[in-house]
Protein backbone atom coordinates (compact mmCIF):
# COMPACT_ATOMS: atom_id res chain seq x y z
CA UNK A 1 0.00 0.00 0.00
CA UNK A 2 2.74 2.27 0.51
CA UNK A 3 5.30 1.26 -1.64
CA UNK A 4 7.77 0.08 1.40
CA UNK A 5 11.06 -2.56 0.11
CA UNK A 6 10.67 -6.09 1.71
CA UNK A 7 13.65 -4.82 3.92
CA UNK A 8 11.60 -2.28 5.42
CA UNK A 9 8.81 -4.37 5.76
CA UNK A 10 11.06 -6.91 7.41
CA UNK A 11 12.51 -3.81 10.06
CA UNK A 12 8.67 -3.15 10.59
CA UNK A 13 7.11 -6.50 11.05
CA UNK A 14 10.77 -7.14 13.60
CA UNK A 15 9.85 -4.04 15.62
CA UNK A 16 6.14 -4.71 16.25
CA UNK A 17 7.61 -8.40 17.19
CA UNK A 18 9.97 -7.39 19.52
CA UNK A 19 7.96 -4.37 21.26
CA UNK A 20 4.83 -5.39 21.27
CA UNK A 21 5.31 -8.85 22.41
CA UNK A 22 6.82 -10.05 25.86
CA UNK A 23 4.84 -8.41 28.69
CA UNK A 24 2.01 -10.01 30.91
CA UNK A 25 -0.78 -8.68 28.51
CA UNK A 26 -3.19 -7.75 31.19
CA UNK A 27 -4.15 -4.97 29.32
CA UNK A 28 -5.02 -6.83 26.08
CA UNK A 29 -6.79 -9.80 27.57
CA UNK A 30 -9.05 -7.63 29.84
CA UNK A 31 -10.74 -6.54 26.66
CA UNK A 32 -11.12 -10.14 25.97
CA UNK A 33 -12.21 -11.37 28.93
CA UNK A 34 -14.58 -7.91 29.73
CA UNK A 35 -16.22 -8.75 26.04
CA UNK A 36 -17.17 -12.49 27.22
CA UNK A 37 -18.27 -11.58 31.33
CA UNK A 38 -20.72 -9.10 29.43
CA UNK A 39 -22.21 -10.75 26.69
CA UNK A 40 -22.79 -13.75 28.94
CA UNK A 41 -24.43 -11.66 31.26
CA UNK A 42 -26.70 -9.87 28.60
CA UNK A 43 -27.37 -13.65 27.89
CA UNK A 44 -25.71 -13.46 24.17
CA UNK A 45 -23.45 -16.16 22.50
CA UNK A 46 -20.14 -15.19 22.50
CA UNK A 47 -19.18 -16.53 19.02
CA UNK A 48 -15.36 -17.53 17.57
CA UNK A 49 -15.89 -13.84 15.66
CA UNK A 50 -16.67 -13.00 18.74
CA UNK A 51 -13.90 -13.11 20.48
CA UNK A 52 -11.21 -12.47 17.05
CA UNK A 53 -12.80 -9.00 17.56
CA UNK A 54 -12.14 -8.39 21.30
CA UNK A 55 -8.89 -9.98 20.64
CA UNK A 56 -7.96 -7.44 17.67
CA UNK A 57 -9.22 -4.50 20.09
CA UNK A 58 -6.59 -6.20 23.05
CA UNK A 59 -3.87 -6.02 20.46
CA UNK A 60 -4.27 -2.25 20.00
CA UNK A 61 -4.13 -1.85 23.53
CA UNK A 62 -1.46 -3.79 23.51
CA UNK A 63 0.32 -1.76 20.42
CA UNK A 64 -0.67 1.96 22.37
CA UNK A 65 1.39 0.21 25.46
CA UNK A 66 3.96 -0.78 23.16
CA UNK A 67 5.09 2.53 21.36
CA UNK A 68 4.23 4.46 24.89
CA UNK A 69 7.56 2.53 26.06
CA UNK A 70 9.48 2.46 23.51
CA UNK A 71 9.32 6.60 23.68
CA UNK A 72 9.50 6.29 27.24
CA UNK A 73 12.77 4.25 27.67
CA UNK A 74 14.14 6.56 25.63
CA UNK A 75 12.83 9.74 27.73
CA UNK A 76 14.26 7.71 30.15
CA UNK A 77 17.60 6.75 29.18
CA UNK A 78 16.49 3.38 30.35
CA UNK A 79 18.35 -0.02 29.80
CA UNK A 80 16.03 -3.13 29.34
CA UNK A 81 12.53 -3.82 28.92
CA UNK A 82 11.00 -7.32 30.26
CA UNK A 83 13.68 -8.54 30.68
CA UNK A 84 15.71 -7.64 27.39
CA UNK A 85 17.36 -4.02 26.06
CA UNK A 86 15.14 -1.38 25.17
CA UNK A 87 14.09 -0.97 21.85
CA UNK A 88 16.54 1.97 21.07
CA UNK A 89 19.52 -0.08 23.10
CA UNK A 90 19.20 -2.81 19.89
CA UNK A 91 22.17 -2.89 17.82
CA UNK A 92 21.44 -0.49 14.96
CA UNK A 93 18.53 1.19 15.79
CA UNK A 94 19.23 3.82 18.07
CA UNK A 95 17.50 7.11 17.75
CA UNK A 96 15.65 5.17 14.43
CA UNK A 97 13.31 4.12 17.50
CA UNK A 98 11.48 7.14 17.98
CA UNK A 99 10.38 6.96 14.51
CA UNK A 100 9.17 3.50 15.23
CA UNK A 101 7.03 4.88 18.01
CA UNK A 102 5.97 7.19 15.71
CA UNK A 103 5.12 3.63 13.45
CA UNK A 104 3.37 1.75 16.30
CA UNK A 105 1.15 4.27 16.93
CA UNK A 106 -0.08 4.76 13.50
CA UNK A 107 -0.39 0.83 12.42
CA UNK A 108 -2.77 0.90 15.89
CA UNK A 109 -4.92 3.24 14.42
CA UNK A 110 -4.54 1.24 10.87
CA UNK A 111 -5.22 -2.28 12.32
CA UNK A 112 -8.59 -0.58 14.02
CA UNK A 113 -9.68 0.92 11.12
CA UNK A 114 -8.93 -2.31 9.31
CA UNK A 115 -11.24 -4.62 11.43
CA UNK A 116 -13.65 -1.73 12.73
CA UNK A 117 -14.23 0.43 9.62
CA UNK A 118 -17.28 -0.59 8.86
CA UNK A 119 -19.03 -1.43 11.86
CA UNK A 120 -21.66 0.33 13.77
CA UNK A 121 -19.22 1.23 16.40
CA UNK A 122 -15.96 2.30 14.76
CA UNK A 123 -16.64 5.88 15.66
CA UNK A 124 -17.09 5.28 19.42
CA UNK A 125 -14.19 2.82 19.63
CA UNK A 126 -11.89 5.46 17.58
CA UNK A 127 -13.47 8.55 19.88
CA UNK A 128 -12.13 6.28 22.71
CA UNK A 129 -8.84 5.27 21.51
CA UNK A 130 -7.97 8.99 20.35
CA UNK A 131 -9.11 10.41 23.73
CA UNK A 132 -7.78 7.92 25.87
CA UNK A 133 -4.39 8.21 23.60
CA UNK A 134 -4.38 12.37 24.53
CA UNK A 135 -4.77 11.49 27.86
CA UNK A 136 -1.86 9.34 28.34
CA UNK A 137 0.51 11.49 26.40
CA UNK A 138 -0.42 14.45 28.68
CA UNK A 139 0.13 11.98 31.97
CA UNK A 140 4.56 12.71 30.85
CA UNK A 141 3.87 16.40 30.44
CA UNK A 142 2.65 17.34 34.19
CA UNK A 143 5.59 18.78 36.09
CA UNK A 144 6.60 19.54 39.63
CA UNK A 145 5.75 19.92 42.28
CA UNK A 146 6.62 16.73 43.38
CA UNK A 147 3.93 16.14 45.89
CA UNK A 148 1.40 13.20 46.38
CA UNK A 149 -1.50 15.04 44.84
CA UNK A 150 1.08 15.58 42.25
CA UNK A 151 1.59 12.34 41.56
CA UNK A 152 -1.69 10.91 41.39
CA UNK A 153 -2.74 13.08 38.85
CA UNK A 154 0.04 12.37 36.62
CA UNK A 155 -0.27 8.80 36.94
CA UNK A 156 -3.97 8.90 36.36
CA UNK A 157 -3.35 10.30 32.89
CA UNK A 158 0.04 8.85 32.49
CA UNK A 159 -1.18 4.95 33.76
CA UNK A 160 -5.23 4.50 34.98
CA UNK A 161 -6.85 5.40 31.77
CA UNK A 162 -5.26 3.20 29.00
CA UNK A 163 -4.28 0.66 31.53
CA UNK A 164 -7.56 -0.46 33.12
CA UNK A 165 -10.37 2.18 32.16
CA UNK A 166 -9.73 1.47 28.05
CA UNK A 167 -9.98 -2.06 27.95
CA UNK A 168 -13.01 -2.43 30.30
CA UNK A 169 -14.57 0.58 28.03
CA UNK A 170 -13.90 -1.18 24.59
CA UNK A 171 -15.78 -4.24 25.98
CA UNK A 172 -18.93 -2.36 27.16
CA UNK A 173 -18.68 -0.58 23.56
CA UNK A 174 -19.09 -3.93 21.98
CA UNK A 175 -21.62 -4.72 24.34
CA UNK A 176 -23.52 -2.39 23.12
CA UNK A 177 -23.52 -0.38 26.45
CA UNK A 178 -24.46 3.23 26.16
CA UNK A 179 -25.50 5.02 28.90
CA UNK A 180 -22.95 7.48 30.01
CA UNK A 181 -23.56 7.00 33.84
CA UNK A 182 -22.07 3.51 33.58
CA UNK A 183 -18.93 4.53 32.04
CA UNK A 184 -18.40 7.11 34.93
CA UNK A 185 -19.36 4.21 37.50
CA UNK A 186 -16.37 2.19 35.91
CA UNK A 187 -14.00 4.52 35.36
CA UNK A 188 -14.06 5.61 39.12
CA UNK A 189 -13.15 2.35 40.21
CA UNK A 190 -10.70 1.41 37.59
CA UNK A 191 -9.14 4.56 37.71
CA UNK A 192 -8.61 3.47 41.52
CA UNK A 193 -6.80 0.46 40.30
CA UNK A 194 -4.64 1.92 37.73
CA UNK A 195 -3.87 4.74 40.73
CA UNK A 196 -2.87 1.83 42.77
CA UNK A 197 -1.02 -0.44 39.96
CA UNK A 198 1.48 2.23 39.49
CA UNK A 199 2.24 2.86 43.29
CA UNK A 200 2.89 -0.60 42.95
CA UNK A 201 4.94 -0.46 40.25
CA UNK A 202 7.32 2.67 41.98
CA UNK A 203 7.50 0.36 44.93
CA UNK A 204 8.98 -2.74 42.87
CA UNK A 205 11.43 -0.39 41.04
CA UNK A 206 12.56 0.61 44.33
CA UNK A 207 12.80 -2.78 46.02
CA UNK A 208 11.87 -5.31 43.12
CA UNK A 209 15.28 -7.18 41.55
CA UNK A 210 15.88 -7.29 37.67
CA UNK A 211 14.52 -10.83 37.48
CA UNK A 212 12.18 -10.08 39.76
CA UNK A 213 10.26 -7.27 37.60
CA UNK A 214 11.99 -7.99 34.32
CA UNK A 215 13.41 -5.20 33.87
CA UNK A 216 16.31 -2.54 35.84
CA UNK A 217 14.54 0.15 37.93
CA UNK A 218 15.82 3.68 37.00
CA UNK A 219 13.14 5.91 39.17
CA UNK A 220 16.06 7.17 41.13
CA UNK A 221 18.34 8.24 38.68
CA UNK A 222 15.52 9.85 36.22
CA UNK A 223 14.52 11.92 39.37
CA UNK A 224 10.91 10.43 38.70
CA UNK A 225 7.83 11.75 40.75
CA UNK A 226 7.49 8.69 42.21
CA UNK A 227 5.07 7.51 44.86
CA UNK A 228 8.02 6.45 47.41
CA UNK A 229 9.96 9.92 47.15
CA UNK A 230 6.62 12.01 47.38
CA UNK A 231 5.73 10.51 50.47
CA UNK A 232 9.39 10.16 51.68
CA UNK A 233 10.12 13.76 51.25
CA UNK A 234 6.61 15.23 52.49
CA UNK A 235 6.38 14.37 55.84
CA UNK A 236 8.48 10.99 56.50
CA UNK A 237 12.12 12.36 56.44
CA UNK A 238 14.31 14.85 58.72
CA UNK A 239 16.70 17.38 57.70
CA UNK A 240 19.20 14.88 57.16
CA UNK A 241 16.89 12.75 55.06
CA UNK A 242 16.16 15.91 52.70
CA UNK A 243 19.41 16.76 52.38
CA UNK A 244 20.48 13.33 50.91
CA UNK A 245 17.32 13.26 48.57
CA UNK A 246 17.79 16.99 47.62
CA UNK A 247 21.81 16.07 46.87
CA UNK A 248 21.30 12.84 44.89
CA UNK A 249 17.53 12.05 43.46
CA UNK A 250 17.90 12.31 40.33
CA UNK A 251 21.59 13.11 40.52
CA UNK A 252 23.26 9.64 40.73
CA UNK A 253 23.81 6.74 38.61
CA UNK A 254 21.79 2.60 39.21
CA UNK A 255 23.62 0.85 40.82
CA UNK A 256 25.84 3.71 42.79
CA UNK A 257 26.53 4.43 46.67
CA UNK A 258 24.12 7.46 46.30
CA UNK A 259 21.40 4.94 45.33
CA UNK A 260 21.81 2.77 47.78
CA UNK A 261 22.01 5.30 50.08
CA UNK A 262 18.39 6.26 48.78
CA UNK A 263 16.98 3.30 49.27
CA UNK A 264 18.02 2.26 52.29
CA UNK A 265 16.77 5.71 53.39
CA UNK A 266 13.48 4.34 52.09
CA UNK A 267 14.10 1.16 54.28
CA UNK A 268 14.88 3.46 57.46
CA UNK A 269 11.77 5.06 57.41
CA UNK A 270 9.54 2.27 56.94
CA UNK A 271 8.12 2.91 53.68
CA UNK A 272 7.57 -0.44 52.89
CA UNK A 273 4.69 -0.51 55.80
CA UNK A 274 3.61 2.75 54.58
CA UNK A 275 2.82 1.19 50.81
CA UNK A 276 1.40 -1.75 52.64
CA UNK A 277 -0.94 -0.12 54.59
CA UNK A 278 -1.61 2.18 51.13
CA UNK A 279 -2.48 -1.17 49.56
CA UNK A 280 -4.75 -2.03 51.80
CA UNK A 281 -6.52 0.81 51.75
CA UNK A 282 -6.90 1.04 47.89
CA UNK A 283 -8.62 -2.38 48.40
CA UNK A 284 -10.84 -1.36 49.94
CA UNK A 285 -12.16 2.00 48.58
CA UNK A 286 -12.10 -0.48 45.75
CA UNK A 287 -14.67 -3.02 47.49
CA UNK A 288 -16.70 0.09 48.87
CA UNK A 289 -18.12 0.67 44.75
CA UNK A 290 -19.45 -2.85 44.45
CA UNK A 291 -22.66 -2.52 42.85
CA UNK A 292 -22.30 1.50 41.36
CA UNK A 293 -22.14 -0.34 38.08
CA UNK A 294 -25.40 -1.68 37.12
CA UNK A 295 -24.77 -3.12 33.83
CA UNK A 296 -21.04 -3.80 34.08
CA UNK A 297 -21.02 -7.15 36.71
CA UNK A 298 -18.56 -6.57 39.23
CA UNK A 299 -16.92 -9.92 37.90
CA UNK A 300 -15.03 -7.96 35.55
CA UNK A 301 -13.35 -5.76 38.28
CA UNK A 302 -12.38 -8.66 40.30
CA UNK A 303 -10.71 -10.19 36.99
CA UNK A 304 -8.47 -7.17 37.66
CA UNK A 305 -8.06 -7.38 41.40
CA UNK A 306 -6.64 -10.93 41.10
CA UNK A 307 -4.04 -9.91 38.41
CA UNK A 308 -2.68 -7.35 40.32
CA UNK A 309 -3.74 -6.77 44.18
CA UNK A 310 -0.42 -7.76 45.99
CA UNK A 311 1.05 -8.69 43.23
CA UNK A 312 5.11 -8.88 43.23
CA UNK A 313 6.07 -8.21 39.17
């Protein structure tokens, strides 16, 4: 279609391979398994076409996650990715990766054109995908202060929405779910969960291992807004305490004294009971919004729960 050499093809078809393939895939198989909890409980056969369609829409969920990190690691100066180099660490590809981004991006919006185009709802699923693309991309672009409310709001753009409120949202679309009330009723919870997930996720890159996570936590040394450093610095740490995060966040190298000086800080001052008792808690605000949804059965949210309450990677 647009005259591209079976070389380039070949770089393309390697690219999507190798970034979009490799992770745990919660995001993509929620779509699947939201699609089947709710046309089972509108009492409709969920046929073989069925489910090639909510596994086309988990794919570009999976593709949006894909060229989000590939930009990202590069942001980031990061090293690997589940548990092999970033994309632009590859031998010969380099700064060629933010094109590819660039690539993924587009060949999602291709692929749902592709399989969507001419059903009833393309236009919602695109209005979704486009918003809930905006949306991320503006989660990177909220700066300091680094404080907990902070935080939360860039992570709720950055993480919640495409994470957890997308896929659950493309399944009610095919369901044929329209009534706007019932989107806001799920996106409060899952928004709570994706709020959550990436607290998690700051805590493993803090005390996770490489094999552990699959990948090397860099949150120090990219000075990130992090959930552990928000709440370390605001409140949890003396003048001593400041002084070393004030010297070295963001200032030192993985792997360096000045990191492990961080962390144990982190160790010191008990965050790890801090972010356990912050776990807790998210559980249940979670719990407290059983039955707001009306349509959506509360199966679906515990299909999240289990795949990531306490989980440890």
């Amino acid at each position: 279609m647009y005259e591209v050499r079976p070389d380039e093809v070949a770089w393309i078809r390697r690219m999507l391979t190798y970034n979009c393939i490799g992770g745990k895939m919660n995001r993509g198989l929620m779509v699947v398994e939201t699609g089947v909890v709710l046309f089972e409980a509108q009492g409709k056969p969920v046929t073989n076409d069925d489910l090639c369609r909510f596994a086309v829409l988990g794919w570009i969920i999976e593709m949006l996650q894909a060229w989000l990190l590939v930009a990202d690691d590069m942001m980031d100066s990061s090293l690997t990715r589940r548990g092999q180099p970033c994309w632009y660490k590859v031998d010969g590809v380099g700064p060629m990766a933010l094109n590819d981004a660039f690539l993924i991006e587009m060949v999602m919006f291709k692929v749902l054109k592709r399989h969507f185009g001419d059903a009833p709802e393309y236009a919602k699923l695109l209005d979704l995908l486009m918003e809930t693309t905006l949306q991320t991309e503006l989660g990177p672009a909220l700066g300091p202060p680094f404080t907990l409310d902070r935080w939360t709001m860039i992570v709720k753009y950055k993480t919640a929405f495409y994470s957890f409120y997308l896929p659950v949202a493309m399944g009610m679309t095919m369901a044929g779910i329209d009534d706007r009330a019932e989107y806001d009723a799920a996106r409060e919870i899952l928004v709570i969960m994706g709020v959550y997930f990436q607290a998690q996720d700051d805590y493993l890159d803090a005390f996770g291992t490489p094999e552990q996570i699959g990948k090397i936590g860099t949150d120090i040394q990219d000075k990130k807004c992090g959930w552990l450093f928000v709440n370390a610095y605001h409140g949890m740490v003396d003048a001593a305490g400041k002084k070393l995060l004030d010297g070295h966040y963001g200032k030192c190298k993985v792997g360096s004294k000045e990191e492990k000086k961080i962390k144990q800080l982190y160790k010191d001052i008990d965050l790890e009971q801090l972010y356990k008792d912050y776990e807790q808690k998210s559980y249940d605000d979670i719990m407290k919004l059983e039955g707001t949804c009306k349509q959506v059965p509360w199966a679906v949210f515990e299909i999240f729960l289990k795949k990531i309450f306490k989980r440890s990677k």
